[in-house]
Protein backbone atom coordinates (compact mmCIF):
# COMPACT_ATOMS: atom_id res chain seq x y z
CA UNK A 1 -27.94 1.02 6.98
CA UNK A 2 -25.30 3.90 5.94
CA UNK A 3 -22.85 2.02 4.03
CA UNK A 4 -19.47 3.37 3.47
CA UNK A 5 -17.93 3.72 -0.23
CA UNK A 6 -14.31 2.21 -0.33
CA UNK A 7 -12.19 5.12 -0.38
CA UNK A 8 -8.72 4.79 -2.24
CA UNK A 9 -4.88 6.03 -0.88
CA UNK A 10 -2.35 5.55 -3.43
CA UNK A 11 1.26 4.95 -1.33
CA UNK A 12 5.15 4.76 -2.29
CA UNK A 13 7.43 2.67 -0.71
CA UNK A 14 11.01 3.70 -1.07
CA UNK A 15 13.76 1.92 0.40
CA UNK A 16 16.04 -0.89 0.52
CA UNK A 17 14.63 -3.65 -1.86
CA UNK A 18 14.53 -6.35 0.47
CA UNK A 19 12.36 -4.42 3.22
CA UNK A 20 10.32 -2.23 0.93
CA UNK A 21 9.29 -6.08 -0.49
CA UNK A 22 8.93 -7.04 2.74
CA UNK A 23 6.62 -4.61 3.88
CA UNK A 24 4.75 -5.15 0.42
CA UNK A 25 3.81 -8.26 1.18
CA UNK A 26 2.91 -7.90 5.20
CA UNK A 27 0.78 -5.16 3.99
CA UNK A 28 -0.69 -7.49 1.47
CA UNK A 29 -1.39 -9.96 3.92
CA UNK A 30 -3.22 -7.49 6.21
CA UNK A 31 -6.79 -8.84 7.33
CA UNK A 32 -9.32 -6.63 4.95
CA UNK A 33 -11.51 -5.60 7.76
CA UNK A 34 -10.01 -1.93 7.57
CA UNK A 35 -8.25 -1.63 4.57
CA UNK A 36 -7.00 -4.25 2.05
CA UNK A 37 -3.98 -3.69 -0.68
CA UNK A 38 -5.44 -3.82 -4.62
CA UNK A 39 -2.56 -3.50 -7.06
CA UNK A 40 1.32 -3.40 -5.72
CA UNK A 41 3.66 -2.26 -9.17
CA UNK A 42 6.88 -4.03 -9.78
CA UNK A 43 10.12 -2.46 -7.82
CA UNK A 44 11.39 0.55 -10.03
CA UNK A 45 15.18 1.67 -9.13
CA UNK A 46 14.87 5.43 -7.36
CA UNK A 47 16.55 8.16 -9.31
CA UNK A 48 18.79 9.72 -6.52
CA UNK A 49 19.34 7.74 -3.96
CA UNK A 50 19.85 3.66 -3.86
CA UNK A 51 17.51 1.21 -2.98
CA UNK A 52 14.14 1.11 -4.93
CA UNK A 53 10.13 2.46 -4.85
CA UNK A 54 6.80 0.19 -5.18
CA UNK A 55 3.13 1.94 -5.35
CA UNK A 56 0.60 0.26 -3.75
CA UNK A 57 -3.44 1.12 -4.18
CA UNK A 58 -4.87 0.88 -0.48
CA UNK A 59 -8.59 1.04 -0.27
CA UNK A 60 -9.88 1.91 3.03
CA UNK A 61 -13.32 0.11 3.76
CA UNK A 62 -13.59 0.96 7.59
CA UNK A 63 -15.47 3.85 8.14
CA UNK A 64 -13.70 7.44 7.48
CA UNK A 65 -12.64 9.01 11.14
CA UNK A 66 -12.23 12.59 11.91
C-alpha cells in the first residue's frame, strides 16, 4: 500500500477578532479525514490595519492532487 506522508501548510488569518476566532475554531473542528489543524498561535494585533492575525499549522493527510 502507497501511503501518503502528512504534508504541512502553514496559514494566517487576518481579520476582525471575533471571525478570524471563529473560523479558528470551525477549522479546528474540521473532521481529520483530509486535513486536520495542529497548533493555532494566540491572536497578535496586525501592524497596519485593525483587527488581528492567528497562524495555524494545517497538515494535509488526503492524498496530494494535481
Amino acid at each position: 500500500m502507497d501511503r501518503q506522508r502528512p504534508r504541512l501548510v502553514k496559514v494566517r488569518l487576518s481579520g476582525d477578532a471575533d471571525d478570524v476566532a471563529a473560523l479558528a475554531d470551525l477549522l479546528t473542528e474540521l473532521p481529520g479525514d483530509r486535513c486536520a489543524v495542529g497548533e493555532v498561535s494566540a491572536p497578535y494585533p496586525n501592524r497596519r490595519d485593525s483587527g488581528v492575525r492567528r497562524y495555524l499549522d494545517v497538515v494535509l493527510t488526503g492524498p496530494a492532487e494535481g
